[in-house]
C-alpha atoms as a PDB file:
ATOM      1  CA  UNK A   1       0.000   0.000   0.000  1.00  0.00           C
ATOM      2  CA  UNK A   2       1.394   2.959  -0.606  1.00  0.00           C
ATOM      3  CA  UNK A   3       1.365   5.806   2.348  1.00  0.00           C
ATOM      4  CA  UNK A   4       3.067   8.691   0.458  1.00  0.00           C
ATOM      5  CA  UNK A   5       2.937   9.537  -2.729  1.00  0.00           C
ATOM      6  CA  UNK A   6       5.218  12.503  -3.987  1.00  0.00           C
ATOM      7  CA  UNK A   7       6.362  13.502  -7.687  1.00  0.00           C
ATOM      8  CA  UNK A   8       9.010  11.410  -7.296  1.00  0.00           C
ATOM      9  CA  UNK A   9       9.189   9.793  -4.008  1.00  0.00           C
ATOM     10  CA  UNK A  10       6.832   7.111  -2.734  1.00  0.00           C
ATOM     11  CA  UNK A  11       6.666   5.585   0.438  1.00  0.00           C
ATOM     12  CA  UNK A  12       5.006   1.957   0.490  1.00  0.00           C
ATOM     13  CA  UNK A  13       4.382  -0.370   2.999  1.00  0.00           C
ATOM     14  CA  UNK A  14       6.997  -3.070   3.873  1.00  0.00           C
ATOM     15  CA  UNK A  15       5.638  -6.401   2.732  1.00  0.00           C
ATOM     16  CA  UNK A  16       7.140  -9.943   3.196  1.00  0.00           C
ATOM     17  CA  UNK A  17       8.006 -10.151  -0.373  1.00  0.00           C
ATOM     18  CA  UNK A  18      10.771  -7.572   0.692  1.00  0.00           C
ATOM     19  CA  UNK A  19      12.842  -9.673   2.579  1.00  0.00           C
ATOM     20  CA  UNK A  20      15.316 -10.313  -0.436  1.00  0.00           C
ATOM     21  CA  UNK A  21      15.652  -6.701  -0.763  1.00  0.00           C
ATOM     22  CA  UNK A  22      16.549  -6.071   2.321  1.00  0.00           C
ATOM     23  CA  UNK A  23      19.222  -9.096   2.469  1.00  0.00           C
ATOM     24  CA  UNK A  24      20.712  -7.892  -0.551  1.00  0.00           C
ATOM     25  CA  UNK A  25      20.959  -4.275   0.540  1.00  0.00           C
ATOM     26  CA  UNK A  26      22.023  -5.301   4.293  1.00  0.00           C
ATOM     27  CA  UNK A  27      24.520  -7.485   3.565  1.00  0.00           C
ATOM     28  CA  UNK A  28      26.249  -4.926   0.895  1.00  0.00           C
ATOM     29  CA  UNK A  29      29.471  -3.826   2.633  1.00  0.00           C
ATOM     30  CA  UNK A  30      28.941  -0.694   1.190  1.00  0.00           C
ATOM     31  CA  UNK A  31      25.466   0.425   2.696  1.00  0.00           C
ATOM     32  CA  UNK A  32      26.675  -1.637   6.060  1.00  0.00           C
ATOM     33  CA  UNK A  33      29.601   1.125   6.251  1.00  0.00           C
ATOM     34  CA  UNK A  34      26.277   3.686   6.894  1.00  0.00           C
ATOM     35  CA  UNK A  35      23.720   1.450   8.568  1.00  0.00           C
ATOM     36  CA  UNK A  36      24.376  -1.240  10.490  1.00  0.00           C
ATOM     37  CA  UNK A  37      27.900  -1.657  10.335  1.00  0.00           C
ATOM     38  CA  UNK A  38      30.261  -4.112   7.619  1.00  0.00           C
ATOM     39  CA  UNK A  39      30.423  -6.358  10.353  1.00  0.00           C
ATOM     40  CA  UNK A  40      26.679  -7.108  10.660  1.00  0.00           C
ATOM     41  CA  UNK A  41      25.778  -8.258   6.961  1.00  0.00           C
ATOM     42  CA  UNK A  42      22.231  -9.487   7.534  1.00  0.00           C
ATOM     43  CA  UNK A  43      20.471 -12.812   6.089  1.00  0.00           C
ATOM     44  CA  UNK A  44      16.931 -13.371   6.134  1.00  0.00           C
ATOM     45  CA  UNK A  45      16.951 -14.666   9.650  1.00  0.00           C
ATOM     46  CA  UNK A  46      18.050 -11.462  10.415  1.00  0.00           C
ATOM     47  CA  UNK A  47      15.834  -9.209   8.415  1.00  0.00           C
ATOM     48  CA  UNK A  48      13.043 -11.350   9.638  1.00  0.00           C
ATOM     49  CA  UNK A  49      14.428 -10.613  13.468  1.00  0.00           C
ATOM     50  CA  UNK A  50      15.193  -7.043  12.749  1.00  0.00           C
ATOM     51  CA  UNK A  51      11.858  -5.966  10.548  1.00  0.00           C
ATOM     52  CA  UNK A  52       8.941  -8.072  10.868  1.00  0.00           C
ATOM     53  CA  UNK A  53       9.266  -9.510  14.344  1.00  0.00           C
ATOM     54  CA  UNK A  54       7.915  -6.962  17.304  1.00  0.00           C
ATOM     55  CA  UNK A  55       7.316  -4.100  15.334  1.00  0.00           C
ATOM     56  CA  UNK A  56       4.539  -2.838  16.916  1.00  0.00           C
ATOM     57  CA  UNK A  57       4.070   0.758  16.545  1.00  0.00           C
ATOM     58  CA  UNK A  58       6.373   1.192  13.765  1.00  0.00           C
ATOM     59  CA  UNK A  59       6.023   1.996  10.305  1.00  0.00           C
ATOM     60  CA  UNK A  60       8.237   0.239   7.958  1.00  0.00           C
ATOM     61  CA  UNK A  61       8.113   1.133   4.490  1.00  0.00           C
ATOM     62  CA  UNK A  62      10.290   0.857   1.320  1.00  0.00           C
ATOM     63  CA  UNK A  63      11.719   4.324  -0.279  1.00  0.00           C
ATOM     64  CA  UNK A  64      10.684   4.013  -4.258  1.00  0.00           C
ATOM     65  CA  UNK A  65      12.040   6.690  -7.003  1.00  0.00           C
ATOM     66  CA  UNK A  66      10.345   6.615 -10.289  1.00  0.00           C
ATOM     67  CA  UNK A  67       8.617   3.519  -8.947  1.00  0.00           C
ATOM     68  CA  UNK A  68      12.276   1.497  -8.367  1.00  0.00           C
ATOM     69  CA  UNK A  69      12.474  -0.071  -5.164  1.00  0.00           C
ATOM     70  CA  UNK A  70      15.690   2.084  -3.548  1.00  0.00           C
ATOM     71  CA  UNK A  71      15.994   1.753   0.269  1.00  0.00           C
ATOM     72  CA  UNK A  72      13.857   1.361   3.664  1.00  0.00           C
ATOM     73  CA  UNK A  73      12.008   3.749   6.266  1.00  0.00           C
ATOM     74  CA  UNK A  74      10.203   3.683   9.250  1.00  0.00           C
ATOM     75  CA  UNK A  75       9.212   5.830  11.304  1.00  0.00           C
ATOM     76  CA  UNK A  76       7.039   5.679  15.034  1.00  0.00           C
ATOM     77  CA  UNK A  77       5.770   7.451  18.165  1.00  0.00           C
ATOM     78  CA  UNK A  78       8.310   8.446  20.432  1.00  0.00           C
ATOM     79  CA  UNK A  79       7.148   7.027  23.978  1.00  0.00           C
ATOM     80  CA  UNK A  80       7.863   8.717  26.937  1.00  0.00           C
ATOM     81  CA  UNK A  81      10.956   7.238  27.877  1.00  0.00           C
ATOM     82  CA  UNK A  82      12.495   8.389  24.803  1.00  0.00           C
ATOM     83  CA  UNK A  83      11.481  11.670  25.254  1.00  0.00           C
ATOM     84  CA  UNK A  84      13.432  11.841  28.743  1.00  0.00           C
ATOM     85  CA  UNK A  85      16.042  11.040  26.937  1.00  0.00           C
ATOM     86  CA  UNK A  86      16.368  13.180  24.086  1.00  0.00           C
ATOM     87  CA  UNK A  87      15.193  16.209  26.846  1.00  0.00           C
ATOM     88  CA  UNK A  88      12.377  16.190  25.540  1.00  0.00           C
ATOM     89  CA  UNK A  89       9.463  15.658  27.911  1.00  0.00           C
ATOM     90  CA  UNK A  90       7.970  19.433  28.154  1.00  0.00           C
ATOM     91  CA  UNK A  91       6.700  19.089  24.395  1.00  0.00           C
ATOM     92  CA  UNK A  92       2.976  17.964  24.933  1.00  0.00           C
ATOM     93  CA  UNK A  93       2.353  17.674  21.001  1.00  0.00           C
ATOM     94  CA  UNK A  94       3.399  14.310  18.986  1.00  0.00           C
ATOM     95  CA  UNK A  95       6.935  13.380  18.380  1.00  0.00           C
ATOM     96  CA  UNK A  96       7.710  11.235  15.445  1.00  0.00           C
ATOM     97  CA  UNK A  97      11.177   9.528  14.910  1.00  0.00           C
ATOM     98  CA  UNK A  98      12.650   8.155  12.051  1.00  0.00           C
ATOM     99  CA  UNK A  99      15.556   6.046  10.674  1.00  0.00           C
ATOM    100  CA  UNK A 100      16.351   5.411   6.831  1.00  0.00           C
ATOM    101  CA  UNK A 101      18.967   4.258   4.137  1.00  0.00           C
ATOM    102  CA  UNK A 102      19.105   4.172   0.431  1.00  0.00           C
ATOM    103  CA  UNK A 103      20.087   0.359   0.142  1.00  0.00           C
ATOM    104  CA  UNK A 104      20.973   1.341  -4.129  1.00  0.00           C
ATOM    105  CA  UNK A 105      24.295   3.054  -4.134  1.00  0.00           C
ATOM    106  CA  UNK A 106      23.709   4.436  -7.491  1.00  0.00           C
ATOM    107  CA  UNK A 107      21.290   6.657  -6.096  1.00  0.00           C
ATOM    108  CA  UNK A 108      23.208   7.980  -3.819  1.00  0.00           C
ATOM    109  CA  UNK A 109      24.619  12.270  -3.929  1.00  0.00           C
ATOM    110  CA  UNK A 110      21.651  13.059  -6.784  1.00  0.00           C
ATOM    111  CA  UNK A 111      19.267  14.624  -3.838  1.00  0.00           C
ATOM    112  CA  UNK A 112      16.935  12.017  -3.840  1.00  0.00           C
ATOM    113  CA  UNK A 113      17.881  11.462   0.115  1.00  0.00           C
ATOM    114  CA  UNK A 114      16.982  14.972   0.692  1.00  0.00           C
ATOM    115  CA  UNK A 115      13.870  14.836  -1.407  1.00  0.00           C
ATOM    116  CA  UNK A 116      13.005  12.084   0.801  1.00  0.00           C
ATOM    117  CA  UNK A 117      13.264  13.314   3.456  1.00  0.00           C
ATOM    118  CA  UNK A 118      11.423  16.712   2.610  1.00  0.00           C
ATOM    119  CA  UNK A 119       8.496  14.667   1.407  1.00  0.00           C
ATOM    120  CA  UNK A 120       8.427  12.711   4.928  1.00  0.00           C
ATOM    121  CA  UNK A 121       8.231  15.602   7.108  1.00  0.00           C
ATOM    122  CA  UNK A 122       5.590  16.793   5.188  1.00  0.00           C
ATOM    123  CA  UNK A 123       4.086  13.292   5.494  1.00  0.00           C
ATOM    124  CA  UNK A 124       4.897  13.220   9.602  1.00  0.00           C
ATOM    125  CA  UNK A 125       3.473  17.015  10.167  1.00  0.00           C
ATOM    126  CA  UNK A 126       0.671  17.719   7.680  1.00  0.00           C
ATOM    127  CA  UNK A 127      -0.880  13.490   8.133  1.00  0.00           C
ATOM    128  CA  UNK A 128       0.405  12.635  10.910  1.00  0.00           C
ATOM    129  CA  UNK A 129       0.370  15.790  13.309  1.00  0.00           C
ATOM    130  CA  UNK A 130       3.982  15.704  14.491  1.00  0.00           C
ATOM    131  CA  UNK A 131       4.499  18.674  16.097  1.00  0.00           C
ATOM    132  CA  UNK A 132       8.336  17.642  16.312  1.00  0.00           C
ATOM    133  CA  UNK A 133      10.158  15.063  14.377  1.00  0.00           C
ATOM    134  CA  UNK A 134      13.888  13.541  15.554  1.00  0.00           C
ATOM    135  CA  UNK A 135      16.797  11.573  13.993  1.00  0.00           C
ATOM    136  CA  UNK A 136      20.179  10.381  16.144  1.00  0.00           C
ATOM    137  CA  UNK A 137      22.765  10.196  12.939  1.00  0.00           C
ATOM    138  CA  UNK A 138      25.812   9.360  13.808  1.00  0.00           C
ATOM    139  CA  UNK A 139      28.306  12.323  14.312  1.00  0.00           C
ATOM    140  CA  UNK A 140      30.546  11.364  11.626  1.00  0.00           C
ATOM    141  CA  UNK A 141      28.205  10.847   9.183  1.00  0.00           C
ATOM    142  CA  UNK A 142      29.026  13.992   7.468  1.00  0.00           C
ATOM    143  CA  UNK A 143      26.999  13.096   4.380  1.00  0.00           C
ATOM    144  CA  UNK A 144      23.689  12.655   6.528  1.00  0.00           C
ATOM    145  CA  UNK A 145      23.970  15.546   8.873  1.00  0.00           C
ATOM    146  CA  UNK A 146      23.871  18.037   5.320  1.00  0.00           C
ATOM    147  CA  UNK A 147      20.910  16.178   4.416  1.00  0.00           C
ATOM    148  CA  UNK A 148      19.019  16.693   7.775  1.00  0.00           C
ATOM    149  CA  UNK A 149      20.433  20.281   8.092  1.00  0.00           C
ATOM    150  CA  UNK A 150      19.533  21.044   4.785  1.00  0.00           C
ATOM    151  CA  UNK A 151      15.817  19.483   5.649  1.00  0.00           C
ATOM    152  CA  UNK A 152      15.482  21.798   8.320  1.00  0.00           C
ATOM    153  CA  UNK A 153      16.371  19.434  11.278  1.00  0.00           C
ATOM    154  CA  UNK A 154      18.766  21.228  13.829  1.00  0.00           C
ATOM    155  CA  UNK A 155      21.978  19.652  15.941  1.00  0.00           C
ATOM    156  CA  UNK A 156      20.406  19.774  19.590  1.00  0.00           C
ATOM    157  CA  UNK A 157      22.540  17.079  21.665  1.00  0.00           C
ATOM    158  CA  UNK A 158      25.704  15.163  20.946  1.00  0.00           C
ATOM    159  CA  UNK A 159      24.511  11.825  22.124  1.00  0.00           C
ATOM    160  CA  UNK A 160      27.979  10.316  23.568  1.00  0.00           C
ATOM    161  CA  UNK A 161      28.920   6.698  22.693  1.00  0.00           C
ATOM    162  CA  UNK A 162      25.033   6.250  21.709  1.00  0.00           C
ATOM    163  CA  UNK A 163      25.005   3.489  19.159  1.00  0.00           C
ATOM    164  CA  UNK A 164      27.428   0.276  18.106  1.00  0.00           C
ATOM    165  CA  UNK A 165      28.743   0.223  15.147  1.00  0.00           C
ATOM    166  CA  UNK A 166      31.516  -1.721  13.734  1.00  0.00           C
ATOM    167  CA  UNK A 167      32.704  -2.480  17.250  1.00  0.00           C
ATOM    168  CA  UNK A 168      32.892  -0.044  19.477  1.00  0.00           C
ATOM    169  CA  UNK A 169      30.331   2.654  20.408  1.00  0.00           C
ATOM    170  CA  UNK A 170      30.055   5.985  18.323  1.00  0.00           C
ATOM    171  CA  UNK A 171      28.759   9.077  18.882  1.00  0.00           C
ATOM    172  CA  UNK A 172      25.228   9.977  17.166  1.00  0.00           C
ATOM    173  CA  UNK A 173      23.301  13.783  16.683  1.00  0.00           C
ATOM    174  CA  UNK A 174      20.089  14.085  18.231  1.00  0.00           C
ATOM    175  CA  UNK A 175      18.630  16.426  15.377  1.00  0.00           C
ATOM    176  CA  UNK A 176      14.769  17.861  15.624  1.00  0.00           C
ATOM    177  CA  UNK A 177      12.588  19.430  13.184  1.00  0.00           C
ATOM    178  CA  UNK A 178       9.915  21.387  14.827  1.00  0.00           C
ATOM    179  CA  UNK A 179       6.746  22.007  13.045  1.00  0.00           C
ATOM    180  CA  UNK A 180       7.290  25.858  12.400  1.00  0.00           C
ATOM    181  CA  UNK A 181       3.309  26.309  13.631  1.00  0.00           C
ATOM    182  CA  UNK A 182       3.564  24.612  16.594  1.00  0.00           C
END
């Protein structure tokens, strides 16, 4: 089913016919040096684990361009718990969060990540009423903190040693987007 539709940009929902995508793209050393990490190539027993199982609450969809099957989404509610820890508590609206990846290198540095991401925060505030939207990149991610910035989201908190990746714990961006009517 597809939950945004855009000029070029569609957002459809993750079916069980994806799995091979998904393998393919998470077990590509080259997308595992953004997301995930080189040294945790997934197979389908871990793409099941990882995006079917538990998943209540989230929204998992598959990024298409031009109607080409390119990368994965999902975004959710952040509970309460998260918003203590991203300092976030005294906003009484809706807080959405998000994590994505192109899994097709060749789509890579031709703006369709920002156009992506444009389209979703319009998805996120005008459908879904987020009054706030947040991302945790990781800090050296240079490549994905232009994309954000350029988005409109805003550096707020260095999270220290916040998420493994390729062995040891790096640091990640908390970066918001607030609704500018809100």
């Amino acid at each position: 089913m597809i939950l945004l539709q855009g000029k070029k940009i569609n957002l459809r929902t993750l079916e069980l016919s994806d799995v091979p995508l998904l393998v393919r793209w998470l077990s590509d050393p080259v997308v595992l040096e953004f997301y995930e990490g080189r040294d945790n190539p997934h197979d389908e027993a871990l793409v099941q684990k990882h995006f079917y199982e538990d998943r209540e609450g989230i929204t998992s969809c598959i990024i298409q361009h031009h109607g080409i099957d390119i990368g994965y989404l999902q975004f959710y509610e952040i509970e309460e718990d998260e918003k203590e820890e991203y300092d976030l508590s005294d906003h009484k609206g809706v807080i959405y969060g998000m994590d994505q990846f192109i899994g097709e290198p060749d789509y890579w540095n031709k703006g369709i990540g920002s156009e992506l991401i444009k389209e979703t925060v319009r998805y996120l505030t005008e459908d879904c009423k987020a009054g706030k939207i947040v991302l945790d990149p990781q800090a050296w991610n240079m490549r994905a903190l232009r994309v954000y910035e350029k988005c409109g989201f805003k550096k707020v908190k260095l999270l220290e040693k916040h998420e493994w990746h390729e062995g040891e714990y790096r640091d990640c961006w908390m970066m918001v987007y607030d609704r500018p009517d809100v």
